[in-house]
C-alpha atoms as a PDB file:
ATOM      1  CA  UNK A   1     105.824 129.028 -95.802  1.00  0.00           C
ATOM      2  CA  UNK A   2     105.019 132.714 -94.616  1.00  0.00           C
ATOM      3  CA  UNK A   3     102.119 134.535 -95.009  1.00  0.00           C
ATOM      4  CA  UNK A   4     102.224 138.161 -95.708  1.00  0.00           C
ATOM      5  CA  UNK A   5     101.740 140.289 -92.100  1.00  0.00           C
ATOM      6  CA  UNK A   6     101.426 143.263 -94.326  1.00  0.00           C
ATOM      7  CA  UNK A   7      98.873 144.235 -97.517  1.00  0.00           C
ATOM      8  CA  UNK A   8      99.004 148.109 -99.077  1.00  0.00           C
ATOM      9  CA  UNK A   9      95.457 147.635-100.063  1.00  0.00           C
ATOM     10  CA  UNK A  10      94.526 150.465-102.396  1.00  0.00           C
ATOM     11  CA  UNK A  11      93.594 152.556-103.609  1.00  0.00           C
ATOM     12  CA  UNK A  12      94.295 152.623-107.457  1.00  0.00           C
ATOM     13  CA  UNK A  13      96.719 155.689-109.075  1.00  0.00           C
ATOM     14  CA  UNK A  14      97.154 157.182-105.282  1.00  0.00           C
ATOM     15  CA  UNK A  15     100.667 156.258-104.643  1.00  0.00           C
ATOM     16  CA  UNK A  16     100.725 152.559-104.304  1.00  0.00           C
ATOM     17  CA  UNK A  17     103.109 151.657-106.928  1.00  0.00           C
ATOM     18  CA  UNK A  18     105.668 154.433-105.398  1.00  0.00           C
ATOM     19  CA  UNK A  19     105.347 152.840-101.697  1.00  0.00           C
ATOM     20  CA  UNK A  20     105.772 149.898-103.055  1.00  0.00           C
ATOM     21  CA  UNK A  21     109.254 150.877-104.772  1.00  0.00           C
ATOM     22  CA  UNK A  22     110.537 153.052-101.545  1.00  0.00           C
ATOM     23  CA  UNK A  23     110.218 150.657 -99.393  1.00  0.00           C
ATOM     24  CA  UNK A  24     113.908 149.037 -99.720  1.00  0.00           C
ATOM     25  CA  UNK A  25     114.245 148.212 -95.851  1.00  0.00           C
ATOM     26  CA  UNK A  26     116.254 145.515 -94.859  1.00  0.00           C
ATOM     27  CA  UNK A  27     113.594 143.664 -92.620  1.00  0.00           C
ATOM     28  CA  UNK A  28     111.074 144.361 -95.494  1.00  0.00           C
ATOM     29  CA  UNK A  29     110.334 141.804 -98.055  1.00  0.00           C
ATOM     30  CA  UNK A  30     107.904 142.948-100.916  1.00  0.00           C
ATOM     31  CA  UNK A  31     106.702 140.706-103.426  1.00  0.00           C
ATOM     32  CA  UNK A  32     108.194 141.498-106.722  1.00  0.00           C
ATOM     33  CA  UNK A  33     105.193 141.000-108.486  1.00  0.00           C
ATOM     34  CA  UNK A  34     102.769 144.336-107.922  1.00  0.00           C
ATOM     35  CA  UNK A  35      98.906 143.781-108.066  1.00  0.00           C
ATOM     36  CA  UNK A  36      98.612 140.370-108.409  1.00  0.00           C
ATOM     37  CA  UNK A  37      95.396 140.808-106.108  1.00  0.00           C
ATOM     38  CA  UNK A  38      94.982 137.395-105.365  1.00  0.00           C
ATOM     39  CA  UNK A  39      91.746 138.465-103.174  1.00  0.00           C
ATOM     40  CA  UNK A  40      89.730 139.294-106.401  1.00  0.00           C
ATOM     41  CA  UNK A  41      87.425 136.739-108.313  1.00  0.00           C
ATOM     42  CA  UNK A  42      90.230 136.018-111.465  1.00  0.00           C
ATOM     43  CA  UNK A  43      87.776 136.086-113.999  1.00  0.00           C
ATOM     44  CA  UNK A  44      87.613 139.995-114.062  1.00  0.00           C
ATOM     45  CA  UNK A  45      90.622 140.637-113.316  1.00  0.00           C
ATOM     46  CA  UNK A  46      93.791 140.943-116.260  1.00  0.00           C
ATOM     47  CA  UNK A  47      91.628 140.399-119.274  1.00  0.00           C
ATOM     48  CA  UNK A  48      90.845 143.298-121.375  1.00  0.00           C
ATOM     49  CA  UNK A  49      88.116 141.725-123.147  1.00  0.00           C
ATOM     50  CA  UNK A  50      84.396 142.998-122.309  1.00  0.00           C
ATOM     51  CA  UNK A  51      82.841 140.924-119.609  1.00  0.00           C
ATOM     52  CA  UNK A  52      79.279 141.129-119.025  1.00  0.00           C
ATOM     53  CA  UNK A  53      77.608 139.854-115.542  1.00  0.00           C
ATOM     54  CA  UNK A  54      78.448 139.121-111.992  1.00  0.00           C
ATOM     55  CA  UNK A  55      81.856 137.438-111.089  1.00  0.00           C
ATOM     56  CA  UNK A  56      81.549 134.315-109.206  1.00  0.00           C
ATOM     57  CA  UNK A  57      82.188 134.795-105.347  1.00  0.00           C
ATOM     58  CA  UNK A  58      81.626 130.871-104.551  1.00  0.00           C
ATOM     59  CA  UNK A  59      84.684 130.149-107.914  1.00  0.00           C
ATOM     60  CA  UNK A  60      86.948 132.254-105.407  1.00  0.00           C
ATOM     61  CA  UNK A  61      86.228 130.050-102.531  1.00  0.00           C
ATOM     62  CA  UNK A  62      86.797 126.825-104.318  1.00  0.00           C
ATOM     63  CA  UNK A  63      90.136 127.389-106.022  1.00  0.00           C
ATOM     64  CA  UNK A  64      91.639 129.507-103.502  1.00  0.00           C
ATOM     65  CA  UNK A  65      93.446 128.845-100.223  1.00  0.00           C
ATOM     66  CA  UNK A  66      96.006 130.152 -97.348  1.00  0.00           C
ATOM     67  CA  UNK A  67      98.503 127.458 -98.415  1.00  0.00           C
ATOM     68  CA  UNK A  68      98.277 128.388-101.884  1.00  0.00           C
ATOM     69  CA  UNK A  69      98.312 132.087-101.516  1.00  0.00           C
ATOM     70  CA  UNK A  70     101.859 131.517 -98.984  1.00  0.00           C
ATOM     71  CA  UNK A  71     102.974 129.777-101.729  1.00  0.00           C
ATOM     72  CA  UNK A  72     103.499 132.866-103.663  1.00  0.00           C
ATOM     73  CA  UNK A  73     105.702 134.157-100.927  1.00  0.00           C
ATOM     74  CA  UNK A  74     108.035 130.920-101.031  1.00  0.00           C
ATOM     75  CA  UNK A  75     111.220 133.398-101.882  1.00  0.00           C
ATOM     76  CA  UNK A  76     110.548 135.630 -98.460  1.00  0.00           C
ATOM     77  CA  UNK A  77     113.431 135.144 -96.046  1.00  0.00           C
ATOM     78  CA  UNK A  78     113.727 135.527 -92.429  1.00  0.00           C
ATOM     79  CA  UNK A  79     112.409 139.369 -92.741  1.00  0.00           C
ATOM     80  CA  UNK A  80     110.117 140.882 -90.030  1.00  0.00           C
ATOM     81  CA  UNK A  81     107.824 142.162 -92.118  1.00  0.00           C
ATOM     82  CA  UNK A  82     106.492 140.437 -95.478  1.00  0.00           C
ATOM     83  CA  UNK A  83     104.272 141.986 -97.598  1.00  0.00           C
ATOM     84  CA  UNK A  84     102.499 142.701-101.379  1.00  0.00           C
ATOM     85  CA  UNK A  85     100.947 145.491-103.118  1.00  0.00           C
ATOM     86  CA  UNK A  86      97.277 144.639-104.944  1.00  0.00           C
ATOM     87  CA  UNK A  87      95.237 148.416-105.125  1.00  0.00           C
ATOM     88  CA  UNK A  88      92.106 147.065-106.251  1.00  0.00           C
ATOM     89  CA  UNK A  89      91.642 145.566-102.857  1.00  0.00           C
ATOM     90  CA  UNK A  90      90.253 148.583-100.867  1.00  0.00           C
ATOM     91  CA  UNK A  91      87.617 149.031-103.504  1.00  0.00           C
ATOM     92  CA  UNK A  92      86.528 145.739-104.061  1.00  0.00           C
ATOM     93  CA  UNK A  93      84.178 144.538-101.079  1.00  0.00           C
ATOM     94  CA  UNK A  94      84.233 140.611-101.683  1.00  0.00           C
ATOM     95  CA  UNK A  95      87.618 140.939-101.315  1.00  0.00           C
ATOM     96  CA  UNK A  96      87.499 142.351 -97.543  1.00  0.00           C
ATOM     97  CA  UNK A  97      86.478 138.958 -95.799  1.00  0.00           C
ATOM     98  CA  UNK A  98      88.957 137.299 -97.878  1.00  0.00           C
ATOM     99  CA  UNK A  99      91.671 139.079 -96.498  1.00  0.00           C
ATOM    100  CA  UNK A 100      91.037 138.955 -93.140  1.00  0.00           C
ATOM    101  CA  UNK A 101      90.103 135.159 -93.257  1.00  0.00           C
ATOM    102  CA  UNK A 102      93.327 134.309 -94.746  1.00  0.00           C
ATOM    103  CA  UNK A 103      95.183 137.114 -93.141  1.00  0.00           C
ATOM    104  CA  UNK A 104      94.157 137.787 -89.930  1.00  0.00           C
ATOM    105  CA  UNK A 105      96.439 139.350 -87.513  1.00  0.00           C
ATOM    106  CA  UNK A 106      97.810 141.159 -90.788  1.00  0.00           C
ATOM    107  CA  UNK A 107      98.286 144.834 -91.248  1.00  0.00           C
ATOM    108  CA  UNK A 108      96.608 146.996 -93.994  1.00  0.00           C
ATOM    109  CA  UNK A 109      97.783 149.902 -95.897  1.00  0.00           C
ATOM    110  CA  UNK A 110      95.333 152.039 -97.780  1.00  0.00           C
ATOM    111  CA  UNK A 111      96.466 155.536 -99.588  1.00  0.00           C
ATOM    112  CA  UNK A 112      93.947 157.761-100.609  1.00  0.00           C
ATOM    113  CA  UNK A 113      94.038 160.749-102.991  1.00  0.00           C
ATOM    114  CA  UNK A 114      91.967 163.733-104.185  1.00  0.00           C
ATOM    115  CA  UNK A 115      89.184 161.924-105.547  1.00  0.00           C
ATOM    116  CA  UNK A 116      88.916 163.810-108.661  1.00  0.00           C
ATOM    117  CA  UNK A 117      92.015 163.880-109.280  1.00  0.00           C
ATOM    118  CA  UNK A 118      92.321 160.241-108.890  1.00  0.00           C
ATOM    119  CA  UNK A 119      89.036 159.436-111.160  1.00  0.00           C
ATOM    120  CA  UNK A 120      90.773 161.299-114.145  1.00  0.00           C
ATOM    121  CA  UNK A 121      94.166 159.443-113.443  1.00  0.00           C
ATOM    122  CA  UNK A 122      92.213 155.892-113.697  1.00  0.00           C
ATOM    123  CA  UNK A 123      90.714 157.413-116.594  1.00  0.00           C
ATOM    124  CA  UNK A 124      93.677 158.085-118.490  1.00  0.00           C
ATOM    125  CA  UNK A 125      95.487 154.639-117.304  1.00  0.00           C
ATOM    126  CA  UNK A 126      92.255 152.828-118.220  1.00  0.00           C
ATOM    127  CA  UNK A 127      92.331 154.511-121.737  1.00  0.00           C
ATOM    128  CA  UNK A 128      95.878 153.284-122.193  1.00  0.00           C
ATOM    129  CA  UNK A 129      95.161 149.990-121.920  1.00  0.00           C
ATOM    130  CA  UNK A 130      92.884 149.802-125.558  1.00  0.00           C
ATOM    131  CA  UNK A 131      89.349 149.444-126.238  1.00  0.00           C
ATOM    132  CA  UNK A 132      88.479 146.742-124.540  1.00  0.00           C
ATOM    133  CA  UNK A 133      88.795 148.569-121.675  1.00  0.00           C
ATOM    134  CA  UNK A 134      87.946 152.024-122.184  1.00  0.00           C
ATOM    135  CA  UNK A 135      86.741 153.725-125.550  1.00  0.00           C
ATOM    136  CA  UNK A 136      84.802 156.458-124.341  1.00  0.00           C
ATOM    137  CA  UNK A 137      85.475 159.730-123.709  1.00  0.00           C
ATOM    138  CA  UNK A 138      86.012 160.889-119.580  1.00  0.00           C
ATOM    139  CA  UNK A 139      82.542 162.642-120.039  1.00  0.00           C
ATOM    140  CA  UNK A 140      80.925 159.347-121.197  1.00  0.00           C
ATOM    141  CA  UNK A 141      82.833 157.333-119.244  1.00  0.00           C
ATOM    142  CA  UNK A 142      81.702 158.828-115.878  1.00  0.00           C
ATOM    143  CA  UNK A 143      77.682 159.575-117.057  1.00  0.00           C
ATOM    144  CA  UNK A 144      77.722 155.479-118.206  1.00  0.00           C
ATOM    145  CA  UNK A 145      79.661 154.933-114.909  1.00  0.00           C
ATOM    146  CA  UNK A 146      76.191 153.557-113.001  1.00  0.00           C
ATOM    147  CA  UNK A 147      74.767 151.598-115.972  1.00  0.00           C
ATOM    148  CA  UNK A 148      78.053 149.987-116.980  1.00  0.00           C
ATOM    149  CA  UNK A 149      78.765 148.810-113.138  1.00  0.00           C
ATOM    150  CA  UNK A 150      75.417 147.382-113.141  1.00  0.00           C
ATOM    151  CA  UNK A 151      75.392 145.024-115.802  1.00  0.00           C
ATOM    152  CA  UNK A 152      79.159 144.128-115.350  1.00  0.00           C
ATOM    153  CA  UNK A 153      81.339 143.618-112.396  1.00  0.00           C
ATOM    154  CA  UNK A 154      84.160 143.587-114.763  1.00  0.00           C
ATOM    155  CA  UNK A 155      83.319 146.943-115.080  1.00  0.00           C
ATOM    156  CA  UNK A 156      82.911 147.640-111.812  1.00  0.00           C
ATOM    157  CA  UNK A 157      86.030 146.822-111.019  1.00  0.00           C
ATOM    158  CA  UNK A 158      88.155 148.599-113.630  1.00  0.00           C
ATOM    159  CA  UNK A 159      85.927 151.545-114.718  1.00  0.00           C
ATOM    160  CA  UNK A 160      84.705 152.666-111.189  1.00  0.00           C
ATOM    161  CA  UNK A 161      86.251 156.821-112.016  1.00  0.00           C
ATOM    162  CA  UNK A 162      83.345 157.915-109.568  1.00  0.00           C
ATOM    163  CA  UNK A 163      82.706 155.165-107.049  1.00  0.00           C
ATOM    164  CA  UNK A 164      86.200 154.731-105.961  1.00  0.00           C
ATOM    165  CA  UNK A 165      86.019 158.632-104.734  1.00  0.00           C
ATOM    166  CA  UNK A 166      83.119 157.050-102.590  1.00  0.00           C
ATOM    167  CA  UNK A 167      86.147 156.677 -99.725  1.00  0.00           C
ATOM    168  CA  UNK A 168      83.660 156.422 -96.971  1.00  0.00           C
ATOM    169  CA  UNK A 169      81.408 153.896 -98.093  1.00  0.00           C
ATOM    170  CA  UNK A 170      84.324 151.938 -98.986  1.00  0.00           C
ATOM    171  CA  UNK A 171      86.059 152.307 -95.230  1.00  0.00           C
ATOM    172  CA  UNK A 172      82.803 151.668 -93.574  1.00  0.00           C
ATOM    173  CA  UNK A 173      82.537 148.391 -94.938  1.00  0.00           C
ATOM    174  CA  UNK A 174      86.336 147.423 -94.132  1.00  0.00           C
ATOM    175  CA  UNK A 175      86.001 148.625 -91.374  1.00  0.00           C
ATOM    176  CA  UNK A 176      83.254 146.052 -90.377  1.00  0.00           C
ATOM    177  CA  UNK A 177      85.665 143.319 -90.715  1.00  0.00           C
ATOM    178  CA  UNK A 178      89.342 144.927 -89.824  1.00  0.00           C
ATOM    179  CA  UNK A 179      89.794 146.777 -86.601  1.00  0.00           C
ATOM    180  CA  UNK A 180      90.858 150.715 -87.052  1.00  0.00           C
ATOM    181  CA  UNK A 181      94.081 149.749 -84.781  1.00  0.00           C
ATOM    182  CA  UNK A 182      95.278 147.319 -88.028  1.00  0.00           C
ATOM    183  CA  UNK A 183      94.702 150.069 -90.462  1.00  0.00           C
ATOM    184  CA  UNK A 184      96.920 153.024 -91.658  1.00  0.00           C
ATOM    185  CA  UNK A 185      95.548 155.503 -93.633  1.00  0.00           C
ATOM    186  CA  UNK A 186      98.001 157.755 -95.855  1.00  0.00           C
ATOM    187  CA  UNK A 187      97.563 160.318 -98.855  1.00  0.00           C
ATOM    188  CA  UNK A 188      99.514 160.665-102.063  1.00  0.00           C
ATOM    189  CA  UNK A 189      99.510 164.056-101.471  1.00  0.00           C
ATOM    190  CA  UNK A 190     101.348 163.491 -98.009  1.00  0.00           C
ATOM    191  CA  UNK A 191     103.608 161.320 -99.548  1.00  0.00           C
ATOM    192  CA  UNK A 192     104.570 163.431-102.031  1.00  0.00           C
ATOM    193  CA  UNK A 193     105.432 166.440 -99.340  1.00  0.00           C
ATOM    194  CA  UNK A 194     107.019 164.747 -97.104  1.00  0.00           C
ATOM    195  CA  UNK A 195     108.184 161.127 -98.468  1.00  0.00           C
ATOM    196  CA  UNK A 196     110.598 160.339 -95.868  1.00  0.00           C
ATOM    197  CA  UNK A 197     108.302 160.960 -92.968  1.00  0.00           C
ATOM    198  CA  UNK A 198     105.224 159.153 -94.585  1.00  0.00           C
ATOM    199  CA  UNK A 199     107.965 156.238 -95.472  1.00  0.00           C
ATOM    200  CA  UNK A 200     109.029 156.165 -91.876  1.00  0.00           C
ATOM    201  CA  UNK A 201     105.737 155.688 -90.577  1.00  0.00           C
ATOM    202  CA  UNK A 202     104.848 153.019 -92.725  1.00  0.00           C
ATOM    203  CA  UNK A 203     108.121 151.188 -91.115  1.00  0.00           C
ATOM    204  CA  UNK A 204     106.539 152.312 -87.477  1.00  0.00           C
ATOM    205  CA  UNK A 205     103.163 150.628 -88.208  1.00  0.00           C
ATOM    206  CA  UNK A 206     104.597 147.179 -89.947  1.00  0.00           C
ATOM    207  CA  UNK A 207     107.142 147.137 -86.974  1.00  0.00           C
ATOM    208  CA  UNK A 208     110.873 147.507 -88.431  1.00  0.00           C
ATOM    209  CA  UNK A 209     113.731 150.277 -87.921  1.00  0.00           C
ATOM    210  CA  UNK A 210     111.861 154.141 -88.993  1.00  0.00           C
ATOM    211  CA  UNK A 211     115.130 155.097 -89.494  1.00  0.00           C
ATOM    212  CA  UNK A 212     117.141 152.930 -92.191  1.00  0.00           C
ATOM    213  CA  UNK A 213     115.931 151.930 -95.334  1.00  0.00           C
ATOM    214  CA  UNK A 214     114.933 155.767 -96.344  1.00  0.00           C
ATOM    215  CA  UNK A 215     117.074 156.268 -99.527  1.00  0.00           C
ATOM    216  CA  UNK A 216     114.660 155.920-102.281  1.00  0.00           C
ATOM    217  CA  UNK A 217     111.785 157.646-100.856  1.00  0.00           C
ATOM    218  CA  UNK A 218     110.978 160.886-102.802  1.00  0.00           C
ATOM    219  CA  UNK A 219     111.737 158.680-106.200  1.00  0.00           C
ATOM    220  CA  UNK A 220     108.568 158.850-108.691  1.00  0.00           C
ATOM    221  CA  UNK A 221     106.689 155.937-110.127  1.00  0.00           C
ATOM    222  CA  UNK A 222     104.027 155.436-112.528  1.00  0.00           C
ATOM    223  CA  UNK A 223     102.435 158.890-112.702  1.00  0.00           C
ATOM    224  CA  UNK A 224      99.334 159.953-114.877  1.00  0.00           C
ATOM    225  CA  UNK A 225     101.476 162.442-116.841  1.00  0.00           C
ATOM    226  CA  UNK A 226     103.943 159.816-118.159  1.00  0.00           C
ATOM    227  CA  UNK A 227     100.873 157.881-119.584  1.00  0.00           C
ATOM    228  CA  UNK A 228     100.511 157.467-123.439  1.00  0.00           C
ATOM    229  CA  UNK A 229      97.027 157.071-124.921  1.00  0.00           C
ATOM    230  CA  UNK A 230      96.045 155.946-127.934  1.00  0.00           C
ATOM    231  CA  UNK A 231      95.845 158.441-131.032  1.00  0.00           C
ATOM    232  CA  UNK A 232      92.279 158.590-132.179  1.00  0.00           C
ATOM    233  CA  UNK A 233      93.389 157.136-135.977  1.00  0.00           C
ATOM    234  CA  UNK A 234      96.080 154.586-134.198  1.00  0.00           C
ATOM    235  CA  UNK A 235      92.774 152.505-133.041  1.00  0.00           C
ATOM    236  CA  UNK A 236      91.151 152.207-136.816  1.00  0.00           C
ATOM    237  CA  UNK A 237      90.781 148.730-137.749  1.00  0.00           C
ATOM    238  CA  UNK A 238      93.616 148.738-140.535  1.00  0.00           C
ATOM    239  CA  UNK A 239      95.702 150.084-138.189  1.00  0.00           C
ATOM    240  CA  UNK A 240      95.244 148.456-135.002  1.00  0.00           C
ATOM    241  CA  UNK A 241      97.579 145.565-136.064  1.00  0.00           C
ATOM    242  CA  UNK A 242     100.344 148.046-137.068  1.00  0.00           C
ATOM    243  CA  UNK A 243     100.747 149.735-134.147  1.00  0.00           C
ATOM    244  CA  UNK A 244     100.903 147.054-132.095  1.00  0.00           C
ATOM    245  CA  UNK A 245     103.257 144.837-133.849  1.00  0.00           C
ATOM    246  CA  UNK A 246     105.499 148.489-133.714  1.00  0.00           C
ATOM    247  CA  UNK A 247     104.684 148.580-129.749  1.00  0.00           C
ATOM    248  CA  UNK A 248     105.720 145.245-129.283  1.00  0.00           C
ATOM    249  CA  UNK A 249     109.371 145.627-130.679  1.00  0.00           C
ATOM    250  CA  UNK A 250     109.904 148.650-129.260  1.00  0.00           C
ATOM    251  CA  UNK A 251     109.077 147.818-125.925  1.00  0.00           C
ATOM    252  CA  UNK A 252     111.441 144.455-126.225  1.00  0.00           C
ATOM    253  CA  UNK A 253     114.196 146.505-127.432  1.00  0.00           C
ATOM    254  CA  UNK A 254     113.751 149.321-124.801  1.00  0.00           C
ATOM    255  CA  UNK A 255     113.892 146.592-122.051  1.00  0.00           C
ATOM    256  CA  UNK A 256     116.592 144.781-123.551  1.00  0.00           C
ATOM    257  CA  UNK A 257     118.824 148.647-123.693  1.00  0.00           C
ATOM    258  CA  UNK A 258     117.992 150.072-120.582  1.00  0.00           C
ATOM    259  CA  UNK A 259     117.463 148.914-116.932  1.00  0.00           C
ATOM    260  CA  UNK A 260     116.798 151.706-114.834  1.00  0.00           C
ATOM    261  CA  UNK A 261     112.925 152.245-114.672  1.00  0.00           C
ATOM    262  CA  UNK A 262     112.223 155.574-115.022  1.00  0.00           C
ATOM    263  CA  UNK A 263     114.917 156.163-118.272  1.00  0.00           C
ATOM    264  CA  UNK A 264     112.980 152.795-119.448  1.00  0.00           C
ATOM    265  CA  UNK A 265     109.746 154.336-119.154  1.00  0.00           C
ATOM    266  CA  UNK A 266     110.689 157.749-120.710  1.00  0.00           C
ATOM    267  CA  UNK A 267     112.141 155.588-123.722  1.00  0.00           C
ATOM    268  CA  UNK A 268     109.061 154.267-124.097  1.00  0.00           C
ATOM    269  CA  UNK A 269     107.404 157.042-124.190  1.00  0.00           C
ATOM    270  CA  UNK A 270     109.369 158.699-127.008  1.00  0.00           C
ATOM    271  CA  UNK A 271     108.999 155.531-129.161  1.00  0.00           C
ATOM    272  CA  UNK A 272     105.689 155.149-129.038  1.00  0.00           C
ATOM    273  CA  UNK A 273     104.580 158.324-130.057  1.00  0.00           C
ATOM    274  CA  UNK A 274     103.850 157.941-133.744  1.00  0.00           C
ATOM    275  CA  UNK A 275     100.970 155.401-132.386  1.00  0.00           C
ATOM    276  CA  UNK A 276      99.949 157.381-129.070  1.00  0.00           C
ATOM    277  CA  UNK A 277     100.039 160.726-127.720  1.00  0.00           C
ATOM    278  CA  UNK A 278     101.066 161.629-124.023  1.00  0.00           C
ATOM    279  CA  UNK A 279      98.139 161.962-121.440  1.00  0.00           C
ATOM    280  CA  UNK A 280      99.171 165.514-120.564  1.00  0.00           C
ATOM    281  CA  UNK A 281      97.479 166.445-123.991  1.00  0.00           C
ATOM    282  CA  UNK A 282      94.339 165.751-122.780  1.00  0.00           C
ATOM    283  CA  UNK A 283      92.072 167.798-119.996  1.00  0.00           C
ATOM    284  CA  UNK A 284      88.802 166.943-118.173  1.00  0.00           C
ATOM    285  CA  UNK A 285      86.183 169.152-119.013  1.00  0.00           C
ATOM    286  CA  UNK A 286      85.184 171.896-116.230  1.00  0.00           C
ATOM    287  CA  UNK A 287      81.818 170.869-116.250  1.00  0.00           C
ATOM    288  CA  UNK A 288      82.713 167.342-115.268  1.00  0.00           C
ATOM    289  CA  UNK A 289      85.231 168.146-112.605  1.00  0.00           C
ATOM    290  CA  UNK A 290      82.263 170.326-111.041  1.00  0.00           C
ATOM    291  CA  UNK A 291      79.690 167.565-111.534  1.00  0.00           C
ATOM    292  CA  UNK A 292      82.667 165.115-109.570  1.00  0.00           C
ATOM    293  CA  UNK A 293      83.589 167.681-107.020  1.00  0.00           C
ATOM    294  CA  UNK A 294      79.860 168.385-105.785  1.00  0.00           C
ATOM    295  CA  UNK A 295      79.323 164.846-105.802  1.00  0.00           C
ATOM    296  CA  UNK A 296      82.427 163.315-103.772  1.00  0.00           C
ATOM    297  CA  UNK A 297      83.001 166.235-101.773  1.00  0.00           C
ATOM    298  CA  UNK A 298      79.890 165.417 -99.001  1.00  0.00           C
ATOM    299  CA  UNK A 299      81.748 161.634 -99.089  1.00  0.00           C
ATOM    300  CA  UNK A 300      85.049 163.399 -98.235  1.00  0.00           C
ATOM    301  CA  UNK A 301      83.490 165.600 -95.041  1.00  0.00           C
ATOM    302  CA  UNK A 302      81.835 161.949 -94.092  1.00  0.00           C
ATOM    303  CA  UNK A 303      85.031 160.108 -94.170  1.00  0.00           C
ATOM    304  CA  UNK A 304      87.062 163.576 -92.375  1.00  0.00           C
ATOM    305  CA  UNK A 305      84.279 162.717 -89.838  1.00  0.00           C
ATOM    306  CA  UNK A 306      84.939 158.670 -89.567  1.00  0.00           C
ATOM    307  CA  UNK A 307      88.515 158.912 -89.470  1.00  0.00           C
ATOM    308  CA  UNK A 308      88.586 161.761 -86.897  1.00  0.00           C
ATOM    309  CA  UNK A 309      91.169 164.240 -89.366  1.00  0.00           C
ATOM    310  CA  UNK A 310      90.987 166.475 -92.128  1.00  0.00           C
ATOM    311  CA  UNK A 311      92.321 166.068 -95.496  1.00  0.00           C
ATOM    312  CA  UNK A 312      92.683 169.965 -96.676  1.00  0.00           C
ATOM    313  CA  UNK A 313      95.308 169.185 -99.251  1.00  0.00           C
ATOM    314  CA  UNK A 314      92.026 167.706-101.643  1.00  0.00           C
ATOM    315  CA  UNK A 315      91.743 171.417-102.980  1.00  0.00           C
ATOM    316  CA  UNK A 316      89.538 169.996-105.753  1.00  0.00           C
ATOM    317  CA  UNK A 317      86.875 168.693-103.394  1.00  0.00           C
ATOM    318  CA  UNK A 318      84.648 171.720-102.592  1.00  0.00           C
ATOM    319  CA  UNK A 319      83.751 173.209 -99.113  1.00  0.00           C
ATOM    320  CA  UNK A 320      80.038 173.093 -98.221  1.00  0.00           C
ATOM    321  CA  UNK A 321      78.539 176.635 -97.962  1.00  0.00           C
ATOM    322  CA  UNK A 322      77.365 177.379 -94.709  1.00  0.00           C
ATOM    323  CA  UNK A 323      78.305 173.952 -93.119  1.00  0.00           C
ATOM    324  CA  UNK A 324      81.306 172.199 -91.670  1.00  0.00           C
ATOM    325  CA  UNK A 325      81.343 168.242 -91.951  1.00  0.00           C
ATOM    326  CA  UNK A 326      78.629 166.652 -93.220  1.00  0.00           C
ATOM    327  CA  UNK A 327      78.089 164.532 -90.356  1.00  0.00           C
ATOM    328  CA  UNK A 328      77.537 167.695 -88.573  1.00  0.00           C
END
């Protein structure tokens, strides 16, 4: 059975699920299933019931394998270039070794994103999931950010709005174990300017035809502003039950009515409003975005200075006064 030769690796709400769906190339097989990230200790992974402590590094080693991961690939053909989508595993360091032990002449994808922009995206996707992953509000959420990652790696994992902007601490380490020559660095914000060139590249690096395969890049998947969150009221004990039970049947009849994704989505979307409201409704406070942007923007010059390029399309990142990189 094959093994994947290709990983997009991260990071999370900066274009990976997008990629993932343009990339309808002949010699390309994706696995259908996106995120699985197989890489990450399973016991903080799906749930989204509170989990408090470490995860269990040596649990990963004993009930995971290369025969049983290529057994998930079983349905790959005779493609060049096989391949998954998990963006949790940039971020999450044990997972680094793991792929390169069990992958390693494989290729990794990473796409990056303004970093503020991308903490209030995971926000509002977090917050759509329910309480048990995120109750607070953005503000709280980001000032508990430290505390919470300390005393859970579940946490850590899924409510990481700050940390994940920490793009050069991150790379440094994965670095360490995957040569710079197996790595390809994209942003959303270059995909989303020029989608057939960024696609086409991604077909250059994983070693099939740049030039067939193109036709659904440009198409739009799984953005912040199609997100519903939960109504304040809709999460009241009494009603809790309700509004799921009317979630439930409306997303089995919307999948049962339509089967083209994005009409399916905005269905959804519509139905569910009694119970939710639409993430657009909500803003991040300035005083937060400054607090983020003064805080990620030295990591952003660091990484500009790692990677040997710029990233001036991060407009909410600020410049340093009187300075260039950091580095510097």
């Amino acid at each position: 059975m094959p093994l994947p030769n290709f990983v997009i690796v991260g990071e999370r709400k900066s274009g990976t699920t997008a990629l993932c769906h343009w990339m309808a190339h002949p010699d390309v097989y994706m696995h259908p299933r996106e995120d699985m990230n197989y890489f990450i200790e399973d016991e903080i992974l799906v749930t989204t019931t509170w989990r408090d402590g470490p995860a269990d590094p040596q649990r990963w080693d004993r009930t995971h394998s290369a025969e049983q991961y290529a057994s998930v690939f079983a349905e790959a053909g005779a493609q060049r270039a096989i391949g998954e989508k998990s963006a949790d595993l940039f971020f999450w360091r044990p997972a680094h070794e793991r792929l390169v032990r069990l992958l390693p002449e494989a290729k990794f994808i990473v796409l990056l994103r303004d970093p503020v922009k991308r903490a209030w995206s995971h926000y509002l996707d977090e917050l759509a999931k329910g309480d048990g992953r995120e109750s607070l509000s953005f503000d709280a959420a980001v000032a508990a950010e430290a505390e919470r990652s300390a005393r859970s790696a579940y946490a850590r994992l899924h409510l990481s709005y700050r940390a994940r902007g920490y793009y050069d601490e991150v790379m440094r380490d994965f670095l360490t174990h995957v040569a710079r020559e197996r790595l390809l660095v994209l942003t959303l914000e270059q995909m989303s300017a020029a989608p057939r060139e960024t696609l086409q590249a991604v077909y250059r690096f994983i070693g099939v035809d740049p030039d067939v395969g193109l036709e659904l890049a440009g198409t739009r998947h799984n953005e912040a502003g199609d997100t519903n969150v939960p109504r304040r009221w809709a999460r009241w004990p009494v009603v809790r039950p309700i509004a799921g039970a009317y979630h439930n049947l409306s997303a089995s009849l919307i999948e049962r009515l339509l089967s083209d994704p994005v009409r399916r989505q905005r269905a959804k979307n519509a139905a569910y409003m009694p119970f939710q409201q639409s993430g657009k409704r909500l803003k991040m406070s300035e005083a937060t975005r400054d607090d983020l942007s003064r805080d990620l923007t030295p990591h952003v010059r660091a990484l500009e200075e790692m990677l040997g390029r710029e990233f001036p399309e991060w407009t909410h990142t600020a410049p340093q006064p009187n300075a260039g990189h950091a580095a510097r």
